[in-house]
N, C-alpha and C. Protein backbone atom coordinates (compact mmCIF):
# COMPACT_ATOMS: atom_id res chain seq x y z
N UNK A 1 -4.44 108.14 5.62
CA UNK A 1 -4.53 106.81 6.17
C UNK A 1 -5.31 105.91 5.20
N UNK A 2 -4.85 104.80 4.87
CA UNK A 2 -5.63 104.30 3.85
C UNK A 2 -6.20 103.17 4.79
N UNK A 3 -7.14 103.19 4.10
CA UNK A 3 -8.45 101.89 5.09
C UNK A 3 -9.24 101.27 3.55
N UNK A 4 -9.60 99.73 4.52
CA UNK A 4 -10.14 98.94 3.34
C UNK A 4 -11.11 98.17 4.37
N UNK A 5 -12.20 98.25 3.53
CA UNK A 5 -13.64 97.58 4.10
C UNK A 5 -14.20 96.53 3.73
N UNK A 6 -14.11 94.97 3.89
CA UNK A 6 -14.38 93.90 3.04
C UNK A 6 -15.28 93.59 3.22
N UNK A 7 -16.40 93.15 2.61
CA UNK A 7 -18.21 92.92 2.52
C UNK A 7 -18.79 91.69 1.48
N UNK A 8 -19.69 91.25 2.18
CA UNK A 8 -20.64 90.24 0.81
C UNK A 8 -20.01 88.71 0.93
N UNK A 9 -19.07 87.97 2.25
CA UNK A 9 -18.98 86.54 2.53
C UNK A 9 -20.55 86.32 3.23
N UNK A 10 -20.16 84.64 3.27
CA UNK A 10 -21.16 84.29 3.29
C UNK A 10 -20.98 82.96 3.47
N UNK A 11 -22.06 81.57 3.69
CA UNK A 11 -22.33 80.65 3.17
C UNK A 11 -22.66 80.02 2.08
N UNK A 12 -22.07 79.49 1.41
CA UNK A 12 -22.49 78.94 -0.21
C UNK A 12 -22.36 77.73 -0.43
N UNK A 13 -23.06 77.09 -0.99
CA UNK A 13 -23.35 75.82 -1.81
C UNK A 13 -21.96 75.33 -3.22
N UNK A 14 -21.54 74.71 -3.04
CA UNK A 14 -20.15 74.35 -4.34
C UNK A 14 -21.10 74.43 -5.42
N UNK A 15 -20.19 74.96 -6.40
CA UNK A 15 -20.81 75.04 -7.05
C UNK A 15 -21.64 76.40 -7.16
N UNK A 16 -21.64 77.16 -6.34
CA UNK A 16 -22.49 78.80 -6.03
C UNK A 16 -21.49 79.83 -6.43
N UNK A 17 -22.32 80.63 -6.30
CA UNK A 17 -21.84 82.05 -6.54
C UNK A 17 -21.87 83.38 -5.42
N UNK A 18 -20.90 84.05 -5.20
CA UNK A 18 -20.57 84.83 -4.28
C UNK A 18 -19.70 86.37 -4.78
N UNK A 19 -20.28 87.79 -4.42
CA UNK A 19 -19.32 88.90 -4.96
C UNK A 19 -18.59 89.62 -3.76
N UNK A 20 -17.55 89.75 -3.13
CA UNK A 20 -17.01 90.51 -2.58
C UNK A 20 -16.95 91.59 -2.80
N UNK A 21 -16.85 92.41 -1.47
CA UNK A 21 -16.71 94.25 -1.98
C UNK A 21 -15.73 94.70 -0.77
N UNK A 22 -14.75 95.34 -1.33
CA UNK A 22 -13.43 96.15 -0.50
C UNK A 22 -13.88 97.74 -0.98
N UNK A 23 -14.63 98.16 -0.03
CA UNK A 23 -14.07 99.91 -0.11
C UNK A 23 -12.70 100.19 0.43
N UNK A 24 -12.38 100.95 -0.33
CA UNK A 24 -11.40 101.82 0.03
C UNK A 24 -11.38 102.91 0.26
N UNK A 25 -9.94 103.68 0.77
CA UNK A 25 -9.96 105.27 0.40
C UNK A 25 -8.39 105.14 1.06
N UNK A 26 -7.87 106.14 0.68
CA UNK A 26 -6.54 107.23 0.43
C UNK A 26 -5.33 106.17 -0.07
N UNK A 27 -5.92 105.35 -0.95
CA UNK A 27 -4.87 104.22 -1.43
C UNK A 27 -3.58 105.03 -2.26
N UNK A 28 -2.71 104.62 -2.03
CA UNK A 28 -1.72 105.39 -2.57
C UNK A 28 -0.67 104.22 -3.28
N UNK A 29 -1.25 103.35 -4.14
CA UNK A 29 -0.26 102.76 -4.97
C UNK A 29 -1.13 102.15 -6.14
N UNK A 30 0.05 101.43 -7.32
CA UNK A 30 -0.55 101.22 -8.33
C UNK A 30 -1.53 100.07 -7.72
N UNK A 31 -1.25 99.06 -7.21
CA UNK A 31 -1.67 97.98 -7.05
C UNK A 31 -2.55 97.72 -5.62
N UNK A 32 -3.32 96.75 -5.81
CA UNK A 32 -4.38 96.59 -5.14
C UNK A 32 -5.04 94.96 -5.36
N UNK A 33 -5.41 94.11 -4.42
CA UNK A 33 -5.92 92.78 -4.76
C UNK A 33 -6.30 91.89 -3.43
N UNK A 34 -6.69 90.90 -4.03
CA UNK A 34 -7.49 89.89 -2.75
C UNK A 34 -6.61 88.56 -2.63
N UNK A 35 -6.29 88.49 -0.83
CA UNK A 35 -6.00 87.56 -0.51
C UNK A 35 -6.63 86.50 0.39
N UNK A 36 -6.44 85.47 0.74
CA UNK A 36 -7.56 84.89 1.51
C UNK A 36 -6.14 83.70 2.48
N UNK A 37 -7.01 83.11 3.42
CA UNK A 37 -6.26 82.80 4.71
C UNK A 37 -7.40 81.44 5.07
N UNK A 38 -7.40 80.17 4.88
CA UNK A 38 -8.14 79.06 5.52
C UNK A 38 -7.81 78.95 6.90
N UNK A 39 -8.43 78.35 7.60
CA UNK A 39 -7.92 77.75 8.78
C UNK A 39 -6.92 76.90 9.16
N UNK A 40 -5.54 77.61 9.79
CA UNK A 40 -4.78 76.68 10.30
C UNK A 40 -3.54 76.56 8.53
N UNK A 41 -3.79 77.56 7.86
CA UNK A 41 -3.08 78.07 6.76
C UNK A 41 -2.70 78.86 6.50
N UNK A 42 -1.54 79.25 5.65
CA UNK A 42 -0.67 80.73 5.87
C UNK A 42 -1.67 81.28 4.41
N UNK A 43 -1.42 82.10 4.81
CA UNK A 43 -2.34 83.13 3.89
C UNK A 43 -1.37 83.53 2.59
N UNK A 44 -2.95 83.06 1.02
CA UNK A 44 -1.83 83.32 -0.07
C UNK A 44 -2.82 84.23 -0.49
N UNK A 45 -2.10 84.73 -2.21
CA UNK A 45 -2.62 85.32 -3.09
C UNK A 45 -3.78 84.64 -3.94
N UNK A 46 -5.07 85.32 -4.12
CA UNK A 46 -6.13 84.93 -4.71
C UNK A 46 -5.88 85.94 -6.51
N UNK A 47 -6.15 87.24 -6.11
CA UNK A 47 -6.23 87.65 -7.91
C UNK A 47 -5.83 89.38 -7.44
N UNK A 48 -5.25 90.19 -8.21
CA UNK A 48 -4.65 91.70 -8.30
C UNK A 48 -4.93 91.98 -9.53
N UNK A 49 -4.67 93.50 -9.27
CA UNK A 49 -4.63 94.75 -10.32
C UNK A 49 -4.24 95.98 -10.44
N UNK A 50 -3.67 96.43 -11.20
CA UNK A 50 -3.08 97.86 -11.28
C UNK A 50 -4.23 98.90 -11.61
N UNK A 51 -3.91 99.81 -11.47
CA UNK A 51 -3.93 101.33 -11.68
C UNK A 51 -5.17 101.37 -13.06
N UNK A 52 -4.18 100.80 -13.92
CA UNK A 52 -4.50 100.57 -15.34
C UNK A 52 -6.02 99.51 -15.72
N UNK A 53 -6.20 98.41 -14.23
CA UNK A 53 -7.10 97.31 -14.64
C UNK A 53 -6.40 96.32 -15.18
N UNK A 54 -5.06 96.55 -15.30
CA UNK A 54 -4.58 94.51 -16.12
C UNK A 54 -4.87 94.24 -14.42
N UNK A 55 -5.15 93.14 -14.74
CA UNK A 55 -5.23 91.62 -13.63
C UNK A 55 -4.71 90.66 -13.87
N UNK A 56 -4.22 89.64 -12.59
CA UNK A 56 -3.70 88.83 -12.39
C UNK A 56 -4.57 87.67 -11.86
N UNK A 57 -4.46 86.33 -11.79
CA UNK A 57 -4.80 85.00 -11.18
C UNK A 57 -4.21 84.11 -10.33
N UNK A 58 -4.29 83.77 -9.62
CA UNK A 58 -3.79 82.43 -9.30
C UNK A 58 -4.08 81.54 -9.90
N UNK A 59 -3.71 80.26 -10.52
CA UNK A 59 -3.83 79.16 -10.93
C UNK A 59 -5.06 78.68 -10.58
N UNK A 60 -5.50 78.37 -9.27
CA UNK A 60 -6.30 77.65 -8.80
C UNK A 60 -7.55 78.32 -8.51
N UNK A 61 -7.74 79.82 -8.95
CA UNK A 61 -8.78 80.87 -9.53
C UNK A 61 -9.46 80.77 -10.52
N UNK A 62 -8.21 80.87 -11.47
CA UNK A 62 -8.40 81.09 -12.98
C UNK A 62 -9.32 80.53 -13.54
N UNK A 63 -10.65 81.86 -14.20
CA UNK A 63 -11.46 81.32 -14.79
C UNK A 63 -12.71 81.16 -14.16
N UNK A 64 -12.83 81.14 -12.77
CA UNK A 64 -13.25 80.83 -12.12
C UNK A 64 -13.76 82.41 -11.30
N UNK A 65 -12.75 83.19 -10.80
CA UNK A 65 -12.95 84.11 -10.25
C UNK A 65 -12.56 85.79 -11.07
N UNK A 66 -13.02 86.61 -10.92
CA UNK A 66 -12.95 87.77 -11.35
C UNK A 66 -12.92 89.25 -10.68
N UNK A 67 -11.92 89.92 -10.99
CA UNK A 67 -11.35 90.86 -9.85
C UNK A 67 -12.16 92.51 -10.69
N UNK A 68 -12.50 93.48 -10.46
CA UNK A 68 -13.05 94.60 -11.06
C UNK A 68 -13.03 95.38 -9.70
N UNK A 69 -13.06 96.88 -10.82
CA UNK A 69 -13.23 98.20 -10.02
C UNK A 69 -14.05 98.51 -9.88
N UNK A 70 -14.55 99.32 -9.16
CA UNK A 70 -15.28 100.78 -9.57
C UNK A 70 -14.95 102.24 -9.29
N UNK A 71 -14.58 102.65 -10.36
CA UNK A 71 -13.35 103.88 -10.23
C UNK A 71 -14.18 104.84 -9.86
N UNK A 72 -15.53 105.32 -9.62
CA UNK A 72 -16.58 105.94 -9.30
C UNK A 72 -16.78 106.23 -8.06
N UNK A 73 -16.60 104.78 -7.55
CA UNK A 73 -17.13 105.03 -5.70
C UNK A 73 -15.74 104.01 -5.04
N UNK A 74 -14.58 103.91 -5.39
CA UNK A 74 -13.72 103.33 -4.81
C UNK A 74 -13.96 102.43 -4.14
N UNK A 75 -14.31 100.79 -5.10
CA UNK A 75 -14.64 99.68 -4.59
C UNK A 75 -14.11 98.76 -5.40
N UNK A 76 -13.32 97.90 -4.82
CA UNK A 76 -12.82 96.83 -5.46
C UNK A 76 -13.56 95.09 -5.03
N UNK A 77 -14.11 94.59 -6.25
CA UNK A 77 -15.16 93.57 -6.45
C UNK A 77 -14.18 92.18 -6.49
N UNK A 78 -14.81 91.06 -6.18
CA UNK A 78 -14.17 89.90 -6.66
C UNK A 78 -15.32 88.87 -6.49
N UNK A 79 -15.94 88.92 -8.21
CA UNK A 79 -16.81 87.88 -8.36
C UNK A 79 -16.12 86.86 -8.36
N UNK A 80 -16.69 85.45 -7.59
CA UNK A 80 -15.97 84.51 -7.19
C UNK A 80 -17.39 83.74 -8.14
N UNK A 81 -17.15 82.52 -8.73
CA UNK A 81 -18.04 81.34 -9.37
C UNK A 81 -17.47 80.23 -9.25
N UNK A 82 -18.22 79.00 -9.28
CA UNK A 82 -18.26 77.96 -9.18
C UNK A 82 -17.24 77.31 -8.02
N UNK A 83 -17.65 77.62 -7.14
CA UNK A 83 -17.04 78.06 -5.76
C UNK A 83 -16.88 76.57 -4.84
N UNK A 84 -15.30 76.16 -4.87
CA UNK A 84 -15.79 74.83 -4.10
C UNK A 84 -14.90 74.91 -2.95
N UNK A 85 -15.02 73.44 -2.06
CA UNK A 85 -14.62 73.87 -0.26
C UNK A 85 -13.51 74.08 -0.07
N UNK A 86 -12.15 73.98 -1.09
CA UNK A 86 -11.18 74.55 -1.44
C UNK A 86 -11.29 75.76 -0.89
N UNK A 87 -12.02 76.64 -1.57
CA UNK A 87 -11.98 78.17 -1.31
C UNK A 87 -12.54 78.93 0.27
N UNK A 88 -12.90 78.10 0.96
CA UNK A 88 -12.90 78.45 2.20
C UNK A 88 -12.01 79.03 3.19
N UNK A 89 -12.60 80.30 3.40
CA UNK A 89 -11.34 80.91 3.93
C UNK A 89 -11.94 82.35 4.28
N UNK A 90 -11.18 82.82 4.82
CA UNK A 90 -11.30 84.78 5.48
C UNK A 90 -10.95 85.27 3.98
N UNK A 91 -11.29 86.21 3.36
CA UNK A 91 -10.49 86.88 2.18
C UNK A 91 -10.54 88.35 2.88
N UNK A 92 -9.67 88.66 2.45
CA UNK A 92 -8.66 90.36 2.63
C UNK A 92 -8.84 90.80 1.37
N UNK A 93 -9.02 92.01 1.29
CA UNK A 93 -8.04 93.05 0.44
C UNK A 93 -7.01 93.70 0.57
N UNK A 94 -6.08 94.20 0.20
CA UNK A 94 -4.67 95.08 0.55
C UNK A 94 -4.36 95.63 -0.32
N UNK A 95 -3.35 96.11 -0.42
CA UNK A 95 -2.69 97.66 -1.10
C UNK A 95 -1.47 97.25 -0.21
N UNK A 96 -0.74 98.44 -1.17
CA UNK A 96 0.89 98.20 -0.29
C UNK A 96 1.50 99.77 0.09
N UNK A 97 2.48 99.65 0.88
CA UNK A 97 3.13 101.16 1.08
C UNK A 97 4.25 101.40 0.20
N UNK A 98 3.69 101.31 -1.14
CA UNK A 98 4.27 102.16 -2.71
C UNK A 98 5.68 101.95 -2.87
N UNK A 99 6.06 100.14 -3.07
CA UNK A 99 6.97 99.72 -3.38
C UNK A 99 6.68 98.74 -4.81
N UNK A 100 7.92 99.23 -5.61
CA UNK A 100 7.74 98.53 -7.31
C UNK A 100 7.75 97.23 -7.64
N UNK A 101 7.19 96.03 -7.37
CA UNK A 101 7.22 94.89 -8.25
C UNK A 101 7.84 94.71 -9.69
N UNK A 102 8.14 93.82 -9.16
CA UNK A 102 8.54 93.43 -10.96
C UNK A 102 7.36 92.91 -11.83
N UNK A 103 6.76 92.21 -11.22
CA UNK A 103 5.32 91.72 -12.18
C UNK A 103 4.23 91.49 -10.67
N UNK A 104 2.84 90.93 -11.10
CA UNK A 104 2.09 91.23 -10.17
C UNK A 104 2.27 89.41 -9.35
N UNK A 105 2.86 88.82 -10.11
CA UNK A 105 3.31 87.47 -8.88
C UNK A 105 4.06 88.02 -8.26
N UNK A 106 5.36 88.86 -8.28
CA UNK A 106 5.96 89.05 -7.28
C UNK A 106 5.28 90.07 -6.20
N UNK A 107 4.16 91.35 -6.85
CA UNK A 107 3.68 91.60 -5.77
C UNK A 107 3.07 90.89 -4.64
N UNK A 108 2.63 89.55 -5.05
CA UNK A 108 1.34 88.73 -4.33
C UNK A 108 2.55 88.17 -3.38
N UNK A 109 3.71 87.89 -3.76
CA UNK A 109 4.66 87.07 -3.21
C UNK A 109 5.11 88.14 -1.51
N UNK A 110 5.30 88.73 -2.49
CA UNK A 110 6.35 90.01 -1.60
C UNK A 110 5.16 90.65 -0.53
N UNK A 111 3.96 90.45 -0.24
CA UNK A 111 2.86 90.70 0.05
C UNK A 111 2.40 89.52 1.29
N UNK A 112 2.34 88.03 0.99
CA UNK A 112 2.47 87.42 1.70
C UNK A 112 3.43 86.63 2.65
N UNK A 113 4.69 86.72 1.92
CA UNK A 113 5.93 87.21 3.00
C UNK A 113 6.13 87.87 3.81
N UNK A 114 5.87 88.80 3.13
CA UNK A 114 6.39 90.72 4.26
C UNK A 114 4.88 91.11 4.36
N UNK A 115 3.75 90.82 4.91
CA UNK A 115 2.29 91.38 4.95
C UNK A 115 2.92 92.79 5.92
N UNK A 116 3.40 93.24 6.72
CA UNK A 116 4.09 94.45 7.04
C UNK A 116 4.14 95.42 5.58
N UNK A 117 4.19 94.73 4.88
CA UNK A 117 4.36 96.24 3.55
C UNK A 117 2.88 96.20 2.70
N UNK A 118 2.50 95.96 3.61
CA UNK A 118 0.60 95.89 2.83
C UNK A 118 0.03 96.34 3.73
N UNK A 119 -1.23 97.32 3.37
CA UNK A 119 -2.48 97.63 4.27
C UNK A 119 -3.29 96.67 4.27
N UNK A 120 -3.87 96.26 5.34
CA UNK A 120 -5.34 94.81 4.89
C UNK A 120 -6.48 95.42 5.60
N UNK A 121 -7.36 94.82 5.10
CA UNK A 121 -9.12 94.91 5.79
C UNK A 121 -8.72 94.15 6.83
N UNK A 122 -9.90 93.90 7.07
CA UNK A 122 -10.58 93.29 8.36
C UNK A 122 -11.10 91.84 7.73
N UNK A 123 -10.91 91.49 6.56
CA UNK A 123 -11.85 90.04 6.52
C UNK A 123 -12.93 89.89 6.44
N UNK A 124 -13.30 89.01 5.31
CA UNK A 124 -14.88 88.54 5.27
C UNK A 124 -14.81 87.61 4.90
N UNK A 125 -15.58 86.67 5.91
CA UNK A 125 -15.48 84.78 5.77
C UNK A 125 -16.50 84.49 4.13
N UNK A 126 -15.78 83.43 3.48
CA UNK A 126 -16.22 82.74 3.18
C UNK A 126 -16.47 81.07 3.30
N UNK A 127 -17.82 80.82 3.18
CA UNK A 127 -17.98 79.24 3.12
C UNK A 127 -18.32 78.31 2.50
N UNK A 128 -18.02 77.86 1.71
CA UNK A 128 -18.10 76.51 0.79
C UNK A 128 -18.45 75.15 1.48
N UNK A 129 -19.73 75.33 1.70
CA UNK A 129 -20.15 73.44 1.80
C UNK A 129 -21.18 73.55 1.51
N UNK A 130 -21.56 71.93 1.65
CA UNK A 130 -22.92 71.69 1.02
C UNK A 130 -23.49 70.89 2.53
């Protein structure tokens, strides 16, 4: 059974800094990444990664946020910086039930379409104001 544990939202100041933490366990695919859901908004793709560690962005991330492992204690991180009220929202982690993408946009795609072919956490709010 694979389960994912999301940790470390919060309240923050624009402009602040915030690290997310997804434990996992019995993940069974290459891919793995964070999505997030505002209020009264369909829930998109924030940033992914394979097996390997390449990563992916969203546009409106990039640069800004940063996705890492820890292949040690099965925890997937997403330092978030310079954080503005844009980014307000529940963020998820997920994994999928071990179907091939063509690249990791189409996983994020095929993920928030069909969320049925993804495992998710439980959510951890984040908040952006001042």
């Amino acid at each position: 059974q694979v389960q994912l544990v999301e940790s470390g939202g919060g309240l923050v100041q624009p402009g602040g800094s915030l690290r997310l933490s997804c434990k996992f366990s019995g993940l069974d695919s290459y891919m793995i990444g964070w999505f997030r859901q505002a209020p009264g908004k369909k829930r998109e793709g924030v940033s992914c990664m394979d097996s390997d560690d390449n990563t992916y962005y969203v546009d409106s991330v990039k640069g800004r946020f940063t996705i890492t492992r820890d292949h040690d204690n099965d925890i997937l991180f997403l330092q978030m910086n310079n954080l503005k009220a844009e980014d307000t929202a529940v963020y998820y982690c997920a994994t999928d039930h071990d179907f091939t993408p063509l690249n990791f946009r189409e996983w994020i795609e095929v993920l928030t379409t069909s969320p049925q072919f993804g495992f998710w956490g439980q959510g951890t709010q984040v908040t952006v104001s001042s």
